[in-house]
Protein backbone atom coordinates (compact mmCIF):
# COMPACT_ATOMS: atom_id res chain seq x y z
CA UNK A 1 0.00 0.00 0.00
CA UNK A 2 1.25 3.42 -1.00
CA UNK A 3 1.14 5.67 2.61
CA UNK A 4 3.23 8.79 1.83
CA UNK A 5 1.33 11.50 0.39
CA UNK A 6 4.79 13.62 -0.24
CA UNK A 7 6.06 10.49 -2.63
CA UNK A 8 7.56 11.23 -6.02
CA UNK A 9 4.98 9.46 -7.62
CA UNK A 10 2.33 11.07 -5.45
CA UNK A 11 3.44 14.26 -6.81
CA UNK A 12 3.80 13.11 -10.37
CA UNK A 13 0.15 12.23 -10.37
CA UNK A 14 -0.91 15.66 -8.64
CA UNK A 15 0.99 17.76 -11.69
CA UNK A 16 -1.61 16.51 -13.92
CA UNK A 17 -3.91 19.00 -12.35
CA UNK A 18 -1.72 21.48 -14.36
CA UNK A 19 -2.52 22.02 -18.34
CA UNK A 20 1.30 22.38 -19.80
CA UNK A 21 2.12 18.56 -17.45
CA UNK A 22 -0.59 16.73 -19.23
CA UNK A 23 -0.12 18.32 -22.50
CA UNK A 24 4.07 17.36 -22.00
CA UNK A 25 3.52 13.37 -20.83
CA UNK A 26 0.22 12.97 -22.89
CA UNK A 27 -1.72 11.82 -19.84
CA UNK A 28 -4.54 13.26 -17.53
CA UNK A 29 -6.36 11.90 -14.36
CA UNK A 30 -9.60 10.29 -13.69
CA UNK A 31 -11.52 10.69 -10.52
CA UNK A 32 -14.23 9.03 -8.88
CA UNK A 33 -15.64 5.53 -9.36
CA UNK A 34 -17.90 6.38 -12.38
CA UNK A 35 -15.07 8.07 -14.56
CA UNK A 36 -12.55 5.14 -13.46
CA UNK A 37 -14.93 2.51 -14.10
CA UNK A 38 -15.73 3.63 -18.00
CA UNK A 39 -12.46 3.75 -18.36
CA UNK A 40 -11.62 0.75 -17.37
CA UNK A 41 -14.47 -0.82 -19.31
CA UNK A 42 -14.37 1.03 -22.57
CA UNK A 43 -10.48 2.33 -23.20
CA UNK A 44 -8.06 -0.23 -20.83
CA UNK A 45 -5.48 0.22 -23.30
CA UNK A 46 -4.87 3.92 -21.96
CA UNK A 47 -5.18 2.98 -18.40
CA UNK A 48 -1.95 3.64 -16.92
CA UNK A 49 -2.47 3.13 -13.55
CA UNK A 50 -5.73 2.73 -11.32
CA UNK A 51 -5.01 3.82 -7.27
CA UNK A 52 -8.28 2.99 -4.84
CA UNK A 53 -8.42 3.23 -1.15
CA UNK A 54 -8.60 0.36 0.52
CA UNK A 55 -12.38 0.54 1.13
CA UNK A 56 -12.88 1.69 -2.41
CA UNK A 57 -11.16 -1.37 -3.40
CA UNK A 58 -13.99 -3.44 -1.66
CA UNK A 59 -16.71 -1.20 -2.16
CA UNK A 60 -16.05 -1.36 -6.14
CA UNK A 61 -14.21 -5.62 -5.98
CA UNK A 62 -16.64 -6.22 -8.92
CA UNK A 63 -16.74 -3.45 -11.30
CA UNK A 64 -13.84 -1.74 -11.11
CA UNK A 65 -10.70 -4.05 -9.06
CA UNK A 66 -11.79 -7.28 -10.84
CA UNK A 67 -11.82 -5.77 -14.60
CA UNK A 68 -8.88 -3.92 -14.17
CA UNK A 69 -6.64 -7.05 -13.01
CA UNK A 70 -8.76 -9.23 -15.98
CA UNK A 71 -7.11 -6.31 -18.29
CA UNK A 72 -3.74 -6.75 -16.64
CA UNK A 73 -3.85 -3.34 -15.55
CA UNK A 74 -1.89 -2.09 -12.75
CA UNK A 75 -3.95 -1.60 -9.23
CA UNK A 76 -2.68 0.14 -6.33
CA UNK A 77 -4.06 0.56 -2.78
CA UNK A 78 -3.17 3.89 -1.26
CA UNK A 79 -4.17 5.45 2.09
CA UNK A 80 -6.97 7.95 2.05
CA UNK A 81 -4.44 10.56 2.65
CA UNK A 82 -2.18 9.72 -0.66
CA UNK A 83 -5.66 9.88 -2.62
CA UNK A 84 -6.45 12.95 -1.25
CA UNK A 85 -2.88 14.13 -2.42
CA UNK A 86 -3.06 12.69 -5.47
CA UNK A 87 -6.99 14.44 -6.89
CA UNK A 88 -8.05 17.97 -7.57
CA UNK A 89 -11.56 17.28 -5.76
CA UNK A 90 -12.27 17.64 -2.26
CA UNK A 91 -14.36 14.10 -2.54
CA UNK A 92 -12.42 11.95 -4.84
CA UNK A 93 -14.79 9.01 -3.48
CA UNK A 94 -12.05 6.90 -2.93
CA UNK A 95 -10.37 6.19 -6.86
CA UNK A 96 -8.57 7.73 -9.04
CA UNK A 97 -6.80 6.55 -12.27
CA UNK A 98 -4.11 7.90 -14.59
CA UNK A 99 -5.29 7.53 -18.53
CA UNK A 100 -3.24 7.98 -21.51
CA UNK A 101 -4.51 10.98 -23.81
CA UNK A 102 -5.52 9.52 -27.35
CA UNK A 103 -6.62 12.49 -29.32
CA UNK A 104 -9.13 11.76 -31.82
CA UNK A 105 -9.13 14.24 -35.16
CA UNK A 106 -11.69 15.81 -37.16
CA UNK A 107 -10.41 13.17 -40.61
CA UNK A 108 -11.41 10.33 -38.38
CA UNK A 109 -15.09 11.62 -37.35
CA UNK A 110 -15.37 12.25 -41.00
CA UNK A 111 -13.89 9.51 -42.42
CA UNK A 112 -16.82 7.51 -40.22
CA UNK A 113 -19.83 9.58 -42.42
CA UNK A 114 -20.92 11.07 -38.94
CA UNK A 115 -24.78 11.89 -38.67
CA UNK A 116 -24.89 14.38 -35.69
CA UNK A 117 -22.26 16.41 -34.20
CA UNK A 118 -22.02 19.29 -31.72
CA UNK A 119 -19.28 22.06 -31.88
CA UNK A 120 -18.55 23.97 -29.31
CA UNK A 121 -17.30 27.55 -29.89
CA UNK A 122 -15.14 29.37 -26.91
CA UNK A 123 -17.08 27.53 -23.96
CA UNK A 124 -15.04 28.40 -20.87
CA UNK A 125 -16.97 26.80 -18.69
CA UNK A 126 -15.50 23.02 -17.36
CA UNK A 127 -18.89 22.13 -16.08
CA UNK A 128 -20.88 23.26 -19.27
CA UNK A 129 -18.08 21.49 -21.46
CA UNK A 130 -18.52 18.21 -19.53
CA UNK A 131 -22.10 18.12 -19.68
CA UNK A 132 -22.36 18.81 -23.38
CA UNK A 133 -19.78 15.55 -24.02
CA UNK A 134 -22.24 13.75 -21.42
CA UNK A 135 -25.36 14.63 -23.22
CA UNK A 136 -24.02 13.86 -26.81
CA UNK A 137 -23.10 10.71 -25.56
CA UNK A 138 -26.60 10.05 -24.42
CA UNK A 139 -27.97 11.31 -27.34
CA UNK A 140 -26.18 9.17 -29.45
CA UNK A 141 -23.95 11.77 -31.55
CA UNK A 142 -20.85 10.88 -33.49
CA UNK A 143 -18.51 13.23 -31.71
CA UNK A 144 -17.84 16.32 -30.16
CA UNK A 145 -16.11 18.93 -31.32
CA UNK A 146 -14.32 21.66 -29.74
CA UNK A 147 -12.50 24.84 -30.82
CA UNK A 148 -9.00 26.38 -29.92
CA UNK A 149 -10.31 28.55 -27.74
CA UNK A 150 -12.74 26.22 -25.39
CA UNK A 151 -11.66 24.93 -22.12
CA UNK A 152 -9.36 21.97 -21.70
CA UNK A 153 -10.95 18.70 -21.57
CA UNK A 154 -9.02 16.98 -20.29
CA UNK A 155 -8.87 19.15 -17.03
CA UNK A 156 -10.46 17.58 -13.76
CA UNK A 157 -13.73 19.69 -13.62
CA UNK A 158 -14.43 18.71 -17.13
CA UNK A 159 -13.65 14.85 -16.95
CA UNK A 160 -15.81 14.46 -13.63
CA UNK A 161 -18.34 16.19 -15.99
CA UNK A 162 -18.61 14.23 -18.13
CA UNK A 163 -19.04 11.48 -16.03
CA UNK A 164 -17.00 8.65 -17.97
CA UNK A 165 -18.71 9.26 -21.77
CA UNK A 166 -15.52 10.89 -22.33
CA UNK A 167 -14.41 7.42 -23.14
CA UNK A 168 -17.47 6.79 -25.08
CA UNK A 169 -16.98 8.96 -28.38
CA UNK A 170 -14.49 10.61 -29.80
CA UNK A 171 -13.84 14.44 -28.43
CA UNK A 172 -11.35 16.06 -31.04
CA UNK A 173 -10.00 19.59 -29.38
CA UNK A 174 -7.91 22.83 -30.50
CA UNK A 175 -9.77 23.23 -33.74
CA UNK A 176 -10.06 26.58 -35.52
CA UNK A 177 -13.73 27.76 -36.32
CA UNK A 178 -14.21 28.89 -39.51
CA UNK A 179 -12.25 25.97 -40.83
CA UNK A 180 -14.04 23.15 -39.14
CA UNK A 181 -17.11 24.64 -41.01
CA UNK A 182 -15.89 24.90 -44.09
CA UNK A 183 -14.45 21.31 -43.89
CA UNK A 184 -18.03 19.97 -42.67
CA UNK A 185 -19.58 21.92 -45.13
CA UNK A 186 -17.38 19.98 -47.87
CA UNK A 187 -18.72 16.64 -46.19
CA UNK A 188 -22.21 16.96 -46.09
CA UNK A 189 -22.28 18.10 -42.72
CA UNK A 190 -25.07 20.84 -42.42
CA UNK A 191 -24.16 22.84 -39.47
CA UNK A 192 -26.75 24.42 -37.54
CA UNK A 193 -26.10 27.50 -35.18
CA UNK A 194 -28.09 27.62 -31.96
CA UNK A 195 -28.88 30.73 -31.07
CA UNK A 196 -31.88 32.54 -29.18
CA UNK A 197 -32.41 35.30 -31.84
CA UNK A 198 -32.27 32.81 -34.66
CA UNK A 199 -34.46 32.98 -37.67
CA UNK A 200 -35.61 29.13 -37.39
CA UNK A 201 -37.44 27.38 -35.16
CA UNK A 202 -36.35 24.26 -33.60
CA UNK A 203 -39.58 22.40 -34.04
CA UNK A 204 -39.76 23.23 -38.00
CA UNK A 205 -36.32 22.78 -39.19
CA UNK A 206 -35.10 19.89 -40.91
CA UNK A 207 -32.94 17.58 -38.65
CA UNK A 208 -32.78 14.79 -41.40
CA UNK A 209 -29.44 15.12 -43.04
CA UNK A 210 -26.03 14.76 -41.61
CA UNK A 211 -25.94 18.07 -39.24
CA UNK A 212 -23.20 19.78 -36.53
CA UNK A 213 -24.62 21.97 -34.03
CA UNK A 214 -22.50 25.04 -32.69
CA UNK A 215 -22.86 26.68 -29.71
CA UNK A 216 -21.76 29.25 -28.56
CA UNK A 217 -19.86 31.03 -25.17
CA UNK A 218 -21.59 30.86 -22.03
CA UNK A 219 -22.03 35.29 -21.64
CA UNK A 220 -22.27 36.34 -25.32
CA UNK A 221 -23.11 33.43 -27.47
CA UNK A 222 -21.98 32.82 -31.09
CA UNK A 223 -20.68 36.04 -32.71
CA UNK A 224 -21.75 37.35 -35.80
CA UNK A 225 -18.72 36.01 -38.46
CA UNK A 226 -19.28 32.77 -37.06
CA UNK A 227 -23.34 32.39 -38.00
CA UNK A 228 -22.70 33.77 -41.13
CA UNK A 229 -20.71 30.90 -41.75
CA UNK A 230 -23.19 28.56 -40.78
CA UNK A 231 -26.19 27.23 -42.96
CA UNK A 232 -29.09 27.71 -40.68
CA UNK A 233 -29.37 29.38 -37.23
CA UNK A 234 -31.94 27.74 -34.80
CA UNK A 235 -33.26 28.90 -31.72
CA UNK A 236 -34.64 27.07 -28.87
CA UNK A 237 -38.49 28.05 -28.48
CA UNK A 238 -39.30 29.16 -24.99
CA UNK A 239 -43.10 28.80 -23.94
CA UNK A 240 -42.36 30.61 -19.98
CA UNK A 241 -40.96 33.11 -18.73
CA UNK A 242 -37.24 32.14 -18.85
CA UNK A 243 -35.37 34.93 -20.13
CA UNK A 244 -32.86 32.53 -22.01
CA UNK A 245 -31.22 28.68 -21.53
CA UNK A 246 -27.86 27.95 -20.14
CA UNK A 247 -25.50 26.47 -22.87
CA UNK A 248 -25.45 22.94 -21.37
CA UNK A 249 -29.22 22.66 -21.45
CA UNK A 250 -29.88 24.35 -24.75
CA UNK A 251 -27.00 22.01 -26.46
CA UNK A 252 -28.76 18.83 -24.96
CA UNK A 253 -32.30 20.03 -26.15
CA UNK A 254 -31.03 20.25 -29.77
CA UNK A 255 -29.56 17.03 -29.32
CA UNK A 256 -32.27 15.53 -28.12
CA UNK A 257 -34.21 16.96 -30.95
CA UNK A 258 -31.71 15.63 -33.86
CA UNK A 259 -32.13 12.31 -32.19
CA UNK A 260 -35.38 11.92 -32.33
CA UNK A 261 -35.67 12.52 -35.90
CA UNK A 262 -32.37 10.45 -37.20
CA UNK A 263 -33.14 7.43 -33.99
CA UNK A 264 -36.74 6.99 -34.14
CA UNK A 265 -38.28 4.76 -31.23
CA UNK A 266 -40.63 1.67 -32.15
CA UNK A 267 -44.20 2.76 -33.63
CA UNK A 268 -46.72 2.95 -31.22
CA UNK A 269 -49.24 -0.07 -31.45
């Protein structure tokens, strides 16, 4: 069991809480059981290294400790006080993994003739960012995209976000704007701006070809150049009083919308 919070590798594992460390050794960290156990279940080739408490270790024997060791991974125990040295949150629940960073790029969503997308556009904020790659996932899109200018996602905030999908579709990050338009434009790829001034309605506009939605910054939404470059710009209809959505909840309603029309459920009988 690993006891000394002040290790080496103790500290090795905290410097991934800094952008320029994970972005030099090409890994990033994973907290809490959730995260750890997607991981571990849908990318075990990047596990590096999975550290649980020893009543972690019990609590999760089954779906965490037992397909780790199937996928000869390495396991540690550690002492509550070397996981609490080790992760960025206050309540790290106990595990904590180090995963290898795989970046995914926008050639390989296309090459795959993706049917729903999501760009994001300058979204600062990690728990916006995580939910958006959460509620892709969920609604079944190809990827997510991100631009230069976003958030990293690979920082703590936004992994815990995203509550393990991050290992469920591919996220492809740092990409210039007006170029990733262009370049889904020359694919097929409608791309749809959301935004609450927008011309079109979300209930009446077509959602049955290949289409990326973009969306915009948290405070001041997508700016002018960047809906011009776009082929349609939707807003979200609002039947209260709400003045406006947040990002994260507009971004899953449009989702949600797109997946209703390209994933159909069974006829009613």
């Amino acid at each position: 069991m690993l006891t000394n919070p002040r290790s080496d590798r103790v500290k090795a594992v905290r410097s991934l809480q800094k952008r320029s460390v994970r972005q030099r050794t090409g890994r990033f960290c994973v907290e809490g059981p959730q995260g750890v156990r997607e991981a571990v279940r849908h990318a075990p080739a990047r596990v590096r290294d999975v550290y649980l408490t020893p009543e972690a270790a019990a609590r999760y024997a089954d779906d965490i400790v037992a397909p780790a060791r199937a996928e000869r991974l390495w396991v540690h125990e550690v002492s509550p006080e070397v996981l609490a040295a080790m992760a960025e949150s206050e309540a790290p629940q106990g595990v904590l993994a180090v995963v290898d960073d795989v970046p995914a790029t926008l050639a390989q969503v296309l090459a795959g003739r993706p049917r729903l997308l999501v760009l994001l556009t300058h979204v600062r904020d990690p728990g916006n960012a995580g939910t958006v790659i959460r509620g892709a996932d969920a609604a079944g899109a190809d990827a997510v995209l991100v631009s230069d200018a976003s958030v990293d996602v690979l920082s703590p905030k936004v992994v815990r976000s995203t509550a393990g999908s991050l290992f469920h579709l591919p996220v492809v990050t740092d990409l210039d704007v007006a170029t990733t338009l262009a370049s889904l434009r020359e694919h097929g790829v409608r791309t749809l701006a959301a935004d609450g001034a927008g011309p079109s309605d979300l209930t009446e506009v077509d959602l049955t070809a290949p289409h990326c939605w973009v969306m915009g910054n948290e405070a001041w939404g997508l700016p002018e150049e960047t809906t011009a470059l776009c082929d349609d710009v939707v807003r979200v209809p609002i039947h209260g009083h709400a003045e406006s959505l947040n990002l994260a909840m507009a971004a899953t309603i449009c989702l949600y919308a797109s997946a209703g029309v390209l994933r159909p459920g069974p006829t009613a009988r």
